[in-house]
Structure formats: C-alpha cells, structure tokens
N, C-alpha and C. Protein backbone atom coordinates (compact mmCIF):
# COMPACT_ATOMS: atom_id res chain seq x y z
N UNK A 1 -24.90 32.24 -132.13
CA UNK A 1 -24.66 32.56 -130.74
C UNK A 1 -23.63 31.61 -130.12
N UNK A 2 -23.01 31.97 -129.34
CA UNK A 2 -22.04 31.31 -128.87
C UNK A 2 -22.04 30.04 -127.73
N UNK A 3 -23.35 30.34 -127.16
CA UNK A 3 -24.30 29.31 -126.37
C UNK A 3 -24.88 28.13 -127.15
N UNK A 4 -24.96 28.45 -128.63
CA UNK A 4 -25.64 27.17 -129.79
C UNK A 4 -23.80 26.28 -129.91
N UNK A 5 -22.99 27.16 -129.61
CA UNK A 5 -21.99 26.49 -130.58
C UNK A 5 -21.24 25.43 -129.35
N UNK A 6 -21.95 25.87 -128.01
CA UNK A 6 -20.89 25.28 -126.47
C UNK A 6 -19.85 26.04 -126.62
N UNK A 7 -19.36 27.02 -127.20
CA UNK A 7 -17.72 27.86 -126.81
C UNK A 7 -17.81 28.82 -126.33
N UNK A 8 -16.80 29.38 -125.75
CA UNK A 8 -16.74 30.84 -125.05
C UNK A 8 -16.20 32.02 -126.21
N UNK A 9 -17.43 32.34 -126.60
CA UNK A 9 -16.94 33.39 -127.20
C UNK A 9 -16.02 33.38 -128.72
N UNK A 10 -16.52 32.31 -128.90
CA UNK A 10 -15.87 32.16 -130.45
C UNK A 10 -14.33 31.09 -130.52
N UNK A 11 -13.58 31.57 -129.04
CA UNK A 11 -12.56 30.89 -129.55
C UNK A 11 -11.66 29.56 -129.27
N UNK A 12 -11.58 28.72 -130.48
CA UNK A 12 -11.28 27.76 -129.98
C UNK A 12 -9.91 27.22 -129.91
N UNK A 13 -9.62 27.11 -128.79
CA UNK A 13 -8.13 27.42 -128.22
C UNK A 13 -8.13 25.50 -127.46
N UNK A 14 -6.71 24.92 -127.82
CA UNK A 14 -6.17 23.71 -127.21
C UNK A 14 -6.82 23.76 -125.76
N UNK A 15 -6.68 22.93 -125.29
CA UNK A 15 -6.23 22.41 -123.78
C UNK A 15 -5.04 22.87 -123.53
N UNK A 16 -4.82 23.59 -122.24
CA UNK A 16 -4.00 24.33 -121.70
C UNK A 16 -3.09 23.27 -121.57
N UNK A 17 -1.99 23.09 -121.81
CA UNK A 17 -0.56 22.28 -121.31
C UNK A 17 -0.22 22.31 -119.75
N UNK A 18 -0.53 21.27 -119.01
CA UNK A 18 -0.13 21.82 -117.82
C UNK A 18 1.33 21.51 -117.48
N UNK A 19 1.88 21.78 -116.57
CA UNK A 19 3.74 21.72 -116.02
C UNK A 19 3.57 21.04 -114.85
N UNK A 20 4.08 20.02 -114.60
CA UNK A 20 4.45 19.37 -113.13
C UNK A 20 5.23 20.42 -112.35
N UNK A 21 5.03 20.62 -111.26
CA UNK A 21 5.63 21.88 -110.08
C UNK A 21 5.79 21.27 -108.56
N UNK A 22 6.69 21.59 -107.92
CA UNK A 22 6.78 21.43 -106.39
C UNK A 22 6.04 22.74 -106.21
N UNK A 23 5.18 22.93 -105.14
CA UNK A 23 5.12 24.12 -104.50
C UNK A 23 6.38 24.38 -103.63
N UNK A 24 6.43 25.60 -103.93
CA UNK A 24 7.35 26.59 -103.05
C UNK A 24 6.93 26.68 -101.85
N UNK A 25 6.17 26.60 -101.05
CA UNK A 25 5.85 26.81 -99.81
C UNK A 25 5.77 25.35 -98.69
N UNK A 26 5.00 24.50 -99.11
CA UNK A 26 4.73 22.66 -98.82
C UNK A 26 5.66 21.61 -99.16
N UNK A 27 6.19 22.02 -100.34
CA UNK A 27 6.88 21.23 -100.76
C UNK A 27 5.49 19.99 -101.67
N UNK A 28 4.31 20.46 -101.83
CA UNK A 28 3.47 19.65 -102.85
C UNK A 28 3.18 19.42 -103.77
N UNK A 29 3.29 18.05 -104.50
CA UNK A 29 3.69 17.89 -106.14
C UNK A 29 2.20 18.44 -106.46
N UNK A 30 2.31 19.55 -107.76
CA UNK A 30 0.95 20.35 -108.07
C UNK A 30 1.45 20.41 -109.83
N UNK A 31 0.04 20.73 -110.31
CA UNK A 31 0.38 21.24 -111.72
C UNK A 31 0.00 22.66 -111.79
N UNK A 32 0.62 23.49 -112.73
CA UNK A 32 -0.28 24.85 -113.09
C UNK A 32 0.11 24.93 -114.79
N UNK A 33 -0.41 25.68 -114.88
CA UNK A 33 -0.85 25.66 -116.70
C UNK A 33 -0.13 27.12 -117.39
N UNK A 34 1.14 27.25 -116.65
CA UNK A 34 2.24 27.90 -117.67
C UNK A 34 3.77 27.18 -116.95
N UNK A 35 4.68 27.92 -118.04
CA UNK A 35 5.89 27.01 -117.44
C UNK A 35 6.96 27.97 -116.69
N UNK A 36 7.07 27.89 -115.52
CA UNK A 36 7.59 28.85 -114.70
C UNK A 36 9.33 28.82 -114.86
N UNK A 37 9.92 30.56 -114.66
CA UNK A 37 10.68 30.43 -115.12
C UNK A 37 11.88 30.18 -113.98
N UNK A 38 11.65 30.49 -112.79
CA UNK A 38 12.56 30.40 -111.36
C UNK A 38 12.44 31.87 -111.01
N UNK A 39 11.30 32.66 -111.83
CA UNK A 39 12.08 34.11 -110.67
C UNK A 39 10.82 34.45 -109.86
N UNK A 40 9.81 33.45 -109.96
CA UNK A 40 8.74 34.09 -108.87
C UNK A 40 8.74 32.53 -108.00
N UNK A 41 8.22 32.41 -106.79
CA UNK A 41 7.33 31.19 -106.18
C UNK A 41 6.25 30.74 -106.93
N UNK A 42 6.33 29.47 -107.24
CA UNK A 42 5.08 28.59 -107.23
C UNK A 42 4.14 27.81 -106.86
N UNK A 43 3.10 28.04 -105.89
CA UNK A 43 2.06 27.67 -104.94
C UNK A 43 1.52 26.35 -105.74
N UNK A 44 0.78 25.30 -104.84
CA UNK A 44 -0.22 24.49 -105.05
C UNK A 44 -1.58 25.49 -104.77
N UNK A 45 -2.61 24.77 -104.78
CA UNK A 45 -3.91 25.92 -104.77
C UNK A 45 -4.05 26.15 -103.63
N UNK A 46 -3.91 25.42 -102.20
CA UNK A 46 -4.31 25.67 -101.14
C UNK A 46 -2.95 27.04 -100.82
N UNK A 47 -1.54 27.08 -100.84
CA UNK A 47 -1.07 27.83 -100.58
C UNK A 47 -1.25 29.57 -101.61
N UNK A 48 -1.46 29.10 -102.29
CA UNK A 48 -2.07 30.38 -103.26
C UNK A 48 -3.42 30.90 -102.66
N UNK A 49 -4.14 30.59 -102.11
CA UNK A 49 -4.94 31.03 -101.68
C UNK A 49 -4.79 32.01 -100.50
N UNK A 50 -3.52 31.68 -99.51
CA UNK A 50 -3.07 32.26 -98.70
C UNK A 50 -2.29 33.20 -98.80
N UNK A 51 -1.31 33.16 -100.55
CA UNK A 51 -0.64 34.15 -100.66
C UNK A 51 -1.53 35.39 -101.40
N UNK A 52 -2.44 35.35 -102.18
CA UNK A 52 -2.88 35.60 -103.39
C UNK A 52 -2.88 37.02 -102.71
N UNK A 53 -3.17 38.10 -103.51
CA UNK A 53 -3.35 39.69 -102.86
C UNK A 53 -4.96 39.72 -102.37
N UNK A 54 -5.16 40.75 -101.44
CA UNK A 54 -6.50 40.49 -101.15
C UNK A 54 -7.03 41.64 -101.87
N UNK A 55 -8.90 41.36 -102.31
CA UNK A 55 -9.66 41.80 -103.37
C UNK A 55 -10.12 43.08 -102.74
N UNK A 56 -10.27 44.07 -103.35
CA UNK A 56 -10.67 44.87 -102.30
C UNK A 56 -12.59 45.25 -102.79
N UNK A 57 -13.49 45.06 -102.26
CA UNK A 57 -14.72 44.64 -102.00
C UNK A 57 -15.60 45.99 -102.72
N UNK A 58 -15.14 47.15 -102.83
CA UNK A 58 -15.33 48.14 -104.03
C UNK A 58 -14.89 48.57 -105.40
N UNK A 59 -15.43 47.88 -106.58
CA UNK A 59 -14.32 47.58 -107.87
C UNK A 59 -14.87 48.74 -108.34
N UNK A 60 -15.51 49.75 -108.24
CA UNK A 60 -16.20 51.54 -108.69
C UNK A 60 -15.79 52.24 -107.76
C-alpha cells in the first residue's frame, strides 16, 4: 500500500527545482517550481491568488 511505503502513489520523483522570479505584478523576489519562459506573467502567491481564474462551485 502506498500509505506503508510514505509515497504518493508509487512515484518517486526528485524535489521539484525551484527558479528565483520577480513577480510581475509587486515587483517580489518569489520562487515557483518551473522555469518561465517570458510569454506569460509571473505572480508571487499572494498576487496569484488575485489573478488565478475563479472556481466555479458546481464541478457535475
């Protein structure tokens, strides 16, 4: 079981690499865990939260 072994589900995958980032919006030194290429904005968490799309509250 995957609960005896402590992993999710079998797989065991590195530590995510994180990237040093300015946010696009604050101007706040942040990390996120891919390496961006310049064609979207990159948020710290508090401004991502503000941009993020909103959920819509019926997923059926």
């Amino acid at each position: 079981m995957a609960s005896e072994r402590g992993d999710r589900g079998g797989f065991n995958r590195a530590p995510r690499e994180m990237t040093d980032v300015t946010c696009s919006e604050c101007g706040k030194q942040t990390q996120v865990p891919f390496k961006p290429d310049g064609s979207r904005p990159v948020y710290c968490q508090e401004c991502y939260q503000k941009h993020r799309p909103a959920r819509s509250s019926s997923r059926y």
